[in-house]
N, C-alpha and C. Protein backbone atom coordinates (compact mmCIF):
# COMPACT_ATOMS: atom_id res chain seq x y z
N UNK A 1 65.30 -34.08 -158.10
CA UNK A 1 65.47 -32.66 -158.32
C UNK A 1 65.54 -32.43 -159.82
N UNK A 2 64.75 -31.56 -159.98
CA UNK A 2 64.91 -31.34 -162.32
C UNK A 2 65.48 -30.10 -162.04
N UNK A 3 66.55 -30.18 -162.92
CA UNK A 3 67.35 -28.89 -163.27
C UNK A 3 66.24 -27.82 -164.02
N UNK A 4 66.81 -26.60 -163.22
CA UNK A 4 66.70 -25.65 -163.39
C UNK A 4 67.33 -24.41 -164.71
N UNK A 5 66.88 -24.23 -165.69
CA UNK A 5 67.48 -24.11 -166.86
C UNK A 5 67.49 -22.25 -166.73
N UNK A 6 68.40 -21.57 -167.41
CA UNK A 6 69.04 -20.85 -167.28
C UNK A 6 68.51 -19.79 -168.82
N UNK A 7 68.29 -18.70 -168.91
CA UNK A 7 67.54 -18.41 -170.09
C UNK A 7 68.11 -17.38 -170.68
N UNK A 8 69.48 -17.31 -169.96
CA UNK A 8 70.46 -15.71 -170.61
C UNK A 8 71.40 -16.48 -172.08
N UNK A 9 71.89 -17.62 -171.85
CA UNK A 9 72.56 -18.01 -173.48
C UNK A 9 72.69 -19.32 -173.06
N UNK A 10 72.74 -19.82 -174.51
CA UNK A 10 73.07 -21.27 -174.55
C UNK A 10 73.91 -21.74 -173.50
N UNK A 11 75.31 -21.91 -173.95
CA UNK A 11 76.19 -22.17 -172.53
C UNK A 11 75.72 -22.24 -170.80
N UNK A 12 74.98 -21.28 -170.89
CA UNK A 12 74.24 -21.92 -169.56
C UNK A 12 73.50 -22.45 -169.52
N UNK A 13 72.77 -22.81 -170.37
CA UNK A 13 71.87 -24.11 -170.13
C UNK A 13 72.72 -25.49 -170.21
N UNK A 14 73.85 -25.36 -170.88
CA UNK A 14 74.29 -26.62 -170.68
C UNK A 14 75.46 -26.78 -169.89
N UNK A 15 75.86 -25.67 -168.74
CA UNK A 15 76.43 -25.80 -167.34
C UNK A 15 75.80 -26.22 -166.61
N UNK A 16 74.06 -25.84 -166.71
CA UNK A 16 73.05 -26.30 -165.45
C UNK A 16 73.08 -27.61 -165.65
N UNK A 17 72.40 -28.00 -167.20
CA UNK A 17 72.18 -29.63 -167.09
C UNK A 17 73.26 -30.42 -166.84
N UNK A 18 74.18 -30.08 -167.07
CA UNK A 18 75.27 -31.10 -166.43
C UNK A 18 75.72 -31.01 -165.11
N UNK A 19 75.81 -29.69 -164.44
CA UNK A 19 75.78 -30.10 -162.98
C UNK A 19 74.70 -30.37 -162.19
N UNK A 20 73.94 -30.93 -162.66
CA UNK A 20 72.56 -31.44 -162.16
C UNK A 20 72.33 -32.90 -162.34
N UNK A 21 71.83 -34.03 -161.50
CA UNK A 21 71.59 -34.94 -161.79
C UNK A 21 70.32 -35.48 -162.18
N UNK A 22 69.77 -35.63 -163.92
CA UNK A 22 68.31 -35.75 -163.92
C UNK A 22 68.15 -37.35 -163.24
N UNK A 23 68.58 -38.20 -162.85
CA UNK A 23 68.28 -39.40 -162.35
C UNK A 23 68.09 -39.66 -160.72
N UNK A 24 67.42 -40.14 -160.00
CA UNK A 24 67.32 -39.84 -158.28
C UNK A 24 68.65 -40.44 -157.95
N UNK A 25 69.32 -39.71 -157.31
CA UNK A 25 70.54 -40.17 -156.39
C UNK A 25 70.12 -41.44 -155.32
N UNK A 26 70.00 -42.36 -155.26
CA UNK A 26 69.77 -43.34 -153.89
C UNK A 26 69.84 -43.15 -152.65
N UNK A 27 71.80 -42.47 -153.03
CA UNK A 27 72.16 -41.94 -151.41
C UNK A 27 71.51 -40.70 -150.74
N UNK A 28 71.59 -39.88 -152.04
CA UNK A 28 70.98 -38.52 -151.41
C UNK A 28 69.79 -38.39 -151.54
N UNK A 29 68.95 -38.78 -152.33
CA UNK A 29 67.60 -38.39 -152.06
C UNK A 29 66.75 -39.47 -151.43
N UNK A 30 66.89 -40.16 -150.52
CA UNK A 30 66.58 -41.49 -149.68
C UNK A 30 66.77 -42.50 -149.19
N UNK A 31 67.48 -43.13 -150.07
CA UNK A 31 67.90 -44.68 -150.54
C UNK A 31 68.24 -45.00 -148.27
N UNK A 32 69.02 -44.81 -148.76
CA UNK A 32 69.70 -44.71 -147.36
C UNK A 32 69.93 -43.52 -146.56
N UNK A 33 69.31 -42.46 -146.66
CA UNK A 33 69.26 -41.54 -145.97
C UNK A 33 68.71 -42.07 -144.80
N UNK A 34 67.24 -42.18 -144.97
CA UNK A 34 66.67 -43.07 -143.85
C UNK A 34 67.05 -44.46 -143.71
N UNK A 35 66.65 -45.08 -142.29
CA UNK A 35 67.01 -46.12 -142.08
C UNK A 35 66.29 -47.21 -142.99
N UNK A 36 66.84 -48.73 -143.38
CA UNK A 36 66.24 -49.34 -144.53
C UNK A 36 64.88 -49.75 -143.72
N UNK A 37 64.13 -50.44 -144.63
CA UNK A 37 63.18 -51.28 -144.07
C UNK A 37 63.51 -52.61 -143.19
N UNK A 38 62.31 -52.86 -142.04
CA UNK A 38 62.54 -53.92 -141.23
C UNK A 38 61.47 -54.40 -141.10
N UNK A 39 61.56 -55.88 -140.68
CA UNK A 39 60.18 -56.72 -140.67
C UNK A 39 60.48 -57.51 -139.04
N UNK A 40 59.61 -57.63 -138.65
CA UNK A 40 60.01 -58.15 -137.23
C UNK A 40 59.12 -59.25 -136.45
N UNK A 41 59.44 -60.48 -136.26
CA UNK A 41 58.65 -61.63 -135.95
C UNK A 41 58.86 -62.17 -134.55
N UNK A 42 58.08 -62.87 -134.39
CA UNK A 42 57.94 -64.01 -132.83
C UNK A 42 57.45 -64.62 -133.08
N UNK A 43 57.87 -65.97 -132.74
CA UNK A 43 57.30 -67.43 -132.49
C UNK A 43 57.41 -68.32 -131.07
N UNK A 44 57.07 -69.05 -130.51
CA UNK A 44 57.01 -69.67 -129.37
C UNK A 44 58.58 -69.91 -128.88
N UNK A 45 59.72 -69.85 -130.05
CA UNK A 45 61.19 -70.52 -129.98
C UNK A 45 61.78 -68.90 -129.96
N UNK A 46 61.27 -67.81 -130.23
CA UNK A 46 62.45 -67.17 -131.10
C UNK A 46 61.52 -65.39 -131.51
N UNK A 47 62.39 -64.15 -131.57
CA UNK A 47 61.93 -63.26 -132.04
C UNK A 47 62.82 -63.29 -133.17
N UNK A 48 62.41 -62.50 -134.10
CA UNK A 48 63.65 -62.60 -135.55
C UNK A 48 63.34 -60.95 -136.33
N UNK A 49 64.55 -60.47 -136.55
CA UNK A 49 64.47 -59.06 -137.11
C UNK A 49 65.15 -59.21 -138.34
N UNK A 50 64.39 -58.67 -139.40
CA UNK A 50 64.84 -59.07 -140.94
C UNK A 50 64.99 -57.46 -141.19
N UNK A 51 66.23 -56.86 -141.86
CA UNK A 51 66.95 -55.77 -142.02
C UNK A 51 67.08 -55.88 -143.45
N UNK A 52 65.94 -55.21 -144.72
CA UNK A 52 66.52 -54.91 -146.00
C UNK A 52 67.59 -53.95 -146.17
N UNK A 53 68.90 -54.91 -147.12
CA UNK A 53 69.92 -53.76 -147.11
C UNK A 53 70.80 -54.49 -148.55
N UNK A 54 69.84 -54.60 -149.67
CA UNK A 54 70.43 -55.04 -150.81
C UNK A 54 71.68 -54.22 -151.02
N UNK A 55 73.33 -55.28 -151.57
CA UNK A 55 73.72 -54.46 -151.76
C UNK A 55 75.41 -54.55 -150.80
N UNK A 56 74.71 -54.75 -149.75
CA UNK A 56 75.48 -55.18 -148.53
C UNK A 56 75.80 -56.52 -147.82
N UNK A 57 77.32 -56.35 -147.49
CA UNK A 57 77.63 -57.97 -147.64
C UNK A 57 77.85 -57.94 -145.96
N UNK A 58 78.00 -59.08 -145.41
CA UNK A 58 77.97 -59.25 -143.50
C UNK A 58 79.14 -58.34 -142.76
N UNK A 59 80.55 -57.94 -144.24
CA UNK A 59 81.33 -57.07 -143.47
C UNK A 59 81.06 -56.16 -143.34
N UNK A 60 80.04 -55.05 -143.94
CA UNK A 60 79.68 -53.97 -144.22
C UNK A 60 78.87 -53.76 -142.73
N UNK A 61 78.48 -54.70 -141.83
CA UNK A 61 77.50 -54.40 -140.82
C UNK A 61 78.15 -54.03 -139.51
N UNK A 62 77.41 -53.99 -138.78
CA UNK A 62 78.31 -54.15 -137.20
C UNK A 62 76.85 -54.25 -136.41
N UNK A 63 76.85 -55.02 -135.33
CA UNK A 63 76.00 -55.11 -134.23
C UNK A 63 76.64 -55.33 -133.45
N UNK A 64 76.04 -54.21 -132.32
CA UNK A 64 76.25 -53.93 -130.94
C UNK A 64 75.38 -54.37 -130.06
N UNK A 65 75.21 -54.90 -128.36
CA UNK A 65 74.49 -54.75 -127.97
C UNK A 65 74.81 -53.79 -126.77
N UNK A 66 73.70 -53.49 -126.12
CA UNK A 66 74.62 -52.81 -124.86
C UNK A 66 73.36 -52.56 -124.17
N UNK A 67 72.77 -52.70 -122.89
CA UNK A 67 71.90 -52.25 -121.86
C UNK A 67 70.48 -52.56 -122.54
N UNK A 68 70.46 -53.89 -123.25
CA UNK A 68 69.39 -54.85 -123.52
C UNK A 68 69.35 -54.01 -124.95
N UNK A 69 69.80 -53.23 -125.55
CA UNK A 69 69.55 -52.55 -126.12
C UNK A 69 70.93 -53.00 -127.85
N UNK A 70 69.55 -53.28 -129.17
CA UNK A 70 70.87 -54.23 -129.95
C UNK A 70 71.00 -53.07 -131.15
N UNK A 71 71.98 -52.59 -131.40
CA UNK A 71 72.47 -51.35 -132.59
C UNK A 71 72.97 -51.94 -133.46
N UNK A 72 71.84 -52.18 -135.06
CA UNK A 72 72.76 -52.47 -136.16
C UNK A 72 72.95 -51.28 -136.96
N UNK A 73 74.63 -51.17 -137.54
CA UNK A 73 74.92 -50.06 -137.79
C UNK A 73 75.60 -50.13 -139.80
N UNK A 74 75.43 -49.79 -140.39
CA UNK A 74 76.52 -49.75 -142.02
C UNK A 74 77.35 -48.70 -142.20
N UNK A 75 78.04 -48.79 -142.61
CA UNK A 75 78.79 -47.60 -143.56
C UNK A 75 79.41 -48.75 -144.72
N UNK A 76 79.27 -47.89 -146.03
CA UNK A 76 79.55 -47.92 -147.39
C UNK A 76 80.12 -47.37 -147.82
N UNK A 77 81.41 -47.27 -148.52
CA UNK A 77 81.97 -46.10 -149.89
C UNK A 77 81.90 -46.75 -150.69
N UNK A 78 81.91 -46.21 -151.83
CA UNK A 78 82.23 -47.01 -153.25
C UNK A 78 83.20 -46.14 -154.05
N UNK A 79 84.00 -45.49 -152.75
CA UNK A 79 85.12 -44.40 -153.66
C UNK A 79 86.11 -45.34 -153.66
N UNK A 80 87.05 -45.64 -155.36
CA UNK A 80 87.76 -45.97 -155.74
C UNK A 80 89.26 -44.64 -156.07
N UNK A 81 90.33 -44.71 -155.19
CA UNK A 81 91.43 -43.96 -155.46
C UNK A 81 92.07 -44.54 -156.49
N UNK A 82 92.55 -43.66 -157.69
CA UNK A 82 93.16 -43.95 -158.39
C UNK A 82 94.12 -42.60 -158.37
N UNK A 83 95.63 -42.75 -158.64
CA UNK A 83 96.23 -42.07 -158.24
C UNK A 83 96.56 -41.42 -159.75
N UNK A 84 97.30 -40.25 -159.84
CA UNK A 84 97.51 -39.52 -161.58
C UNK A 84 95.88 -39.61 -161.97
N UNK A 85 94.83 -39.38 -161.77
CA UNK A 85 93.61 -39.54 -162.33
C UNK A 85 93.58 -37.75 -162.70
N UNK A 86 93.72 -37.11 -162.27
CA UNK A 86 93.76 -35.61 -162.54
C UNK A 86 93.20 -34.85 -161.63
N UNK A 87 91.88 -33.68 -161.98
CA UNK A 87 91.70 -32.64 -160.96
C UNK A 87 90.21 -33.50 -161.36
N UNK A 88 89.42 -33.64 -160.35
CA UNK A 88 88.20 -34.19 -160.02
C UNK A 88 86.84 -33.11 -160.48
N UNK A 89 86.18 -33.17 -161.48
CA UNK A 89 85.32 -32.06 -161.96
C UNK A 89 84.18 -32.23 -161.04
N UNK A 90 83.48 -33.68 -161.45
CA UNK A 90 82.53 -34.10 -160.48
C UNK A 90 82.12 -35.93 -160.30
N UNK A 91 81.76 -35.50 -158.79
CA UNK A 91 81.98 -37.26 -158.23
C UNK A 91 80.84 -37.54 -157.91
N UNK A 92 80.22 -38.46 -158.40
CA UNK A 92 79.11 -39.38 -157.72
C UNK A 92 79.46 -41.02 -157.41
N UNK A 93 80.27 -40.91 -156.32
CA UNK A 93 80.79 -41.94 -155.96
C UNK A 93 80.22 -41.79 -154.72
N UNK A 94 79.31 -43.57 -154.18
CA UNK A 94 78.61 -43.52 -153.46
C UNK A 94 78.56 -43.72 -152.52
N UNK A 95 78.15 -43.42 -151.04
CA UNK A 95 78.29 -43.36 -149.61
C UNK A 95 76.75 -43.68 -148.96
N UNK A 96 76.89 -44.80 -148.75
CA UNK A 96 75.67 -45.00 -147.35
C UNK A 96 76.21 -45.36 -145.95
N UNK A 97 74.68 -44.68 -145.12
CA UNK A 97 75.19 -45.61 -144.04
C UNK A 97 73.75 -45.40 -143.32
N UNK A 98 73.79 -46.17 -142.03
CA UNK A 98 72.44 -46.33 -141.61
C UNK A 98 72.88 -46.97 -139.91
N UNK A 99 71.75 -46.72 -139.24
CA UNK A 99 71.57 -47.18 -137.56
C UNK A 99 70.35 -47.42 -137.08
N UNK A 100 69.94 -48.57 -137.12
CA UNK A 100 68.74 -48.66 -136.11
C UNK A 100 69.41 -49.74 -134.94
N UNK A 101 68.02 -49.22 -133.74
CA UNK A 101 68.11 -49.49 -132.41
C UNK A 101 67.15 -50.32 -132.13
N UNK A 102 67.29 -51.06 -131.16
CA UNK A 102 66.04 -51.89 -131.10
C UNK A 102 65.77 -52.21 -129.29
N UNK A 103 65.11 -51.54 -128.49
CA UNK A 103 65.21 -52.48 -126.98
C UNK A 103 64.57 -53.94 -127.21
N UNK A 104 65.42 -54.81 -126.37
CA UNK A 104 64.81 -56.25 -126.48
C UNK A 104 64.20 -56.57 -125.35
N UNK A 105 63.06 -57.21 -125.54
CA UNK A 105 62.34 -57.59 -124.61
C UNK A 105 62.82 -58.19 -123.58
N UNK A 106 62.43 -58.58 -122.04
CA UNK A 106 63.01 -59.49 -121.25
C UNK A 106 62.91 -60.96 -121.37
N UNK A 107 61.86 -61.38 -122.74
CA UNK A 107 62.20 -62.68 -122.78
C UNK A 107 63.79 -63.30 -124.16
N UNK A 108 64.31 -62.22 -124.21
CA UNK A 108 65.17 -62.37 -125.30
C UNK A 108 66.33 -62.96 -124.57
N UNK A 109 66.86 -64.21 -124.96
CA UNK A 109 68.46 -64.70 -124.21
C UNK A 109 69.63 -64.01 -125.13
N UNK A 110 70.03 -63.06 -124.05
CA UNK A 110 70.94 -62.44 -125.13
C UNK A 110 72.57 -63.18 -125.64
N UNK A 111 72.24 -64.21 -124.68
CA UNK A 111 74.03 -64.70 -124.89
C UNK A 111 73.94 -65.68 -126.08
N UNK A 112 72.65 -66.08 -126.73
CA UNK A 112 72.69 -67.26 -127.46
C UNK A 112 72.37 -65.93 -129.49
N UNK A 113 72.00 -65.07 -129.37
CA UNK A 113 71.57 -63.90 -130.38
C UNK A 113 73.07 -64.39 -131.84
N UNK A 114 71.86 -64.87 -132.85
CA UNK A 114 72.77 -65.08 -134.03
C UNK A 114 72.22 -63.97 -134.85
N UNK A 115 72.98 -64.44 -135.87
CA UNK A 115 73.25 -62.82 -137.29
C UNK A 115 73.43 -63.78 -138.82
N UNK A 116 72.85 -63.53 -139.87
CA UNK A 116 73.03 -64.05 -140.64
C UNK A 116 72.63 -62.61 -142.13
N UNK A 117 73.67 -62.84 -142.90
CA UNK A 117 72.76 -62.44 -144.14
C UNK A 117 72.52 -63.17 -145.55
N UNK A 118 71.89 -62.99 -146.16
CA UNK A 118 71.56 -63.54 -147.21
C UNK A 118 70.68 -62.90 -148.12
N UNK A 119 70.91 -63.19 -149.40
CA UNK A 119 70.28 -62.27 -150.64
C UNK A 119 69.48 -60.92 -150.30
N UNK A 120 70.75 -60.08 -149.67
CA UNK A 120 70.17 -58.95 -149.24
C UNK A 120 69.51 -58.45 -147.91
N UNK A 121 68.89 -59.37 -147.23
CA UNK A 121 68.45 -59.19 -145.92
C UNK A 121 69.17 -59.92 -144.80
N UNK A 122 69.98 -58.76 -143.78
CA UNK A 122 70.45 -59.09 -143.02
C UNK A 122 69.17 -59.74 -141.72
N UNK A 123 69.21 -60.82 -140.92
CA UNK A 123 68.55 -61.66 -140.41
C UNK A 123 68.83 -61.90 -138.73
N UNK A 124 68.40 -61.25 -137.98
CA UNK A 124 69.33 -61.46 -136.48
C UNK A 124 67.86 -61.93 -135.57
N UNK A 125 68.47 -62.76 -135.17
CA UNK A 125 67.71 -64.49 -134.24
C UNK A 125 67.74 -64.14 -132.72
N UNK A 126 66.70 -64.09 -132.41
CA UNK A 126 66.79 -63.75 -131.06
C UNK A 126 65.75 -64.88 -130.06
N UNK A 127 66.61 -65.72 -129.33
CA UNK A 127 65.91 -66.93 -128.88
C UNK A 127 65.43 -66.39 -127.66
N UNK A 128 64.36 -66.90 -127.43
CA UNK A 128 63.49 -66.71 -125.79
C UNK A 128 64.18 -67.71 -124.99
N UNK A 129 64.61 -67.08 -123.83
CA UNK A 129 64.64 -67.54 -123.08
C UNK A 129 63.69 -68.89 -122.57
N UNK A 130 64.02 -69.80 -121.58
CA UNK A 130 63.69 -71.31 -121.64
C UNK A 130 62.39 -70.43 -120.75
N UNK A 131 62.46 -70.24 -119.64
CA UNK A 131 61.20 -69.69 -118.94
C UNK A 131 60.20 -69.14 -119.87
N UNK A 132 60.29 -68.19 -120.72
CA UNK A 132 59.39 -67.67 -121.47
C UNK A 132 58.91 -67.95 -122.66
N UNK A 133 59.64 -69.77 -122.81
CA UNK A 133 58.77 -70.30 -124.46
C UNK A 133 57.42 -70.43 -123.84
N UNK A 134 56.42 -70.81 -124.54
CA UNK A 134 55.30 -71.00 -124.44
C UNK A 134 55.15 -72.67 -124.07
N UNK A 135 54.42 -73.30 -122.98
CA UNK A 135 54.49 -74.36 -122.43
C UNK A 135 53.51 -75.20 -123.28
N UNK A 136 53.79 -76.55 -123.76
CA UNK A 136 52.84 -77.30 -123.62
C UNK A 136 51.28 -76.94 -123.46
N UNK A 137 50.63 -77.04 -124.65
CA UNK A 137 48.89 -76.52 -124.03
C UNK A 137 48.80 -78.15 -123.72
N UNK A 138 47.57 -77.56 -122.76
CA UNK A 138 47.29 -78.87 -122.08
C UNK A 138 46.14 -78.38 -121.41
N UNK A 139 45.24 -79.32 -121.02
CA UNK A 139 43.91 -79.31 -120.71
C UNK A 139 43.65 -79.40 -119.09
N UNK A 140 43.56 -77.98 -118.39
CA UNK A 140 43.04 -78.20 -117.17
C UNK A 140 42.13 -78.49 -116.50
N UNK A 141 42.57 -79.83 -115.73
CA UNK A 141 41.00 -80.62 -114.58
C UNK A 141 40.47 -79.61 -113.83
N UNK A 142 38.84 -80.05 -114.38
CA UNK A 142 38.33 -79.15 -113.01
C UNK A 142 37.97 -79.95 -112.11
N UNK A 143 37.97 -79.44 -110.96
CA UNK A 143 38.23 -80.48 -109.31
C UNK A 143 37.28 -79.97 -108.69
């Protein structure tokens, strides 16, 4: 958002620019408004959902599952109380949060489902079930 400048006297031009932020807010103008980016894999062992969320450490998360259905969820403050600090003019102290949903397939074993994060991307492991790895290729006789 570019401030909007004010053309009746000085003084208001420099009420606007300061209650205006010339730099993009993260929280408010995207960052985490929407949900972060996700990358999402399968292999013969395993589906795997990679959750960018630089920034954020494994307490900050929560996963749910419920009716095959797996909810990873954040919330963030970065408000620091300090007490005697005075009357608050203006705060850009920062708040995210975010929810995605995911239905899991029927070859997903849900009782074995790990979670990991690391340098930013939270990482959740979703093993196939033994029936639905992929068997042995092997070469069928014709008879």
């Amino acid at each position: 958002m570019l401030p909007v400048f004010r053309t009746k006297n000085l003084p208001g031009i420099f009420d606007e620019f300061l209650s205006v932020n010339l730099l993009p807010n993260f929280v408010e103008e995207g960052g985490w408004k929407s949900a972060p980016a996700v990358n999402i894999y399968e292999n013969n062992e395993k589906f795997a959902i990679e959750i960018a969320a630089p920034g954020l450490e494994k307490e900050d998360f929560k996963i749910d599952l419920k009716n095959e259905i797996i909810t990873v969820s954040s919330e963030k403050g970065d408000k620091k109380e300090e007490p005697n600090r005075g009357k608050v003019i203006r705060s850009e102290f920062r708040y995210a949060s975010f929810q995605r949903s995911f239905a899991l397939p029927k070859e997903v074993d849900v009782a074995n489902i790990k979670a990991s994060n690391k340098n930013g991307i939270l990482t959740i492991e979703l093993p196939k079930k033994v029936e639905f790895k992929e068997k042995l290729i092997r070469q069928i006789e014709i008879q």
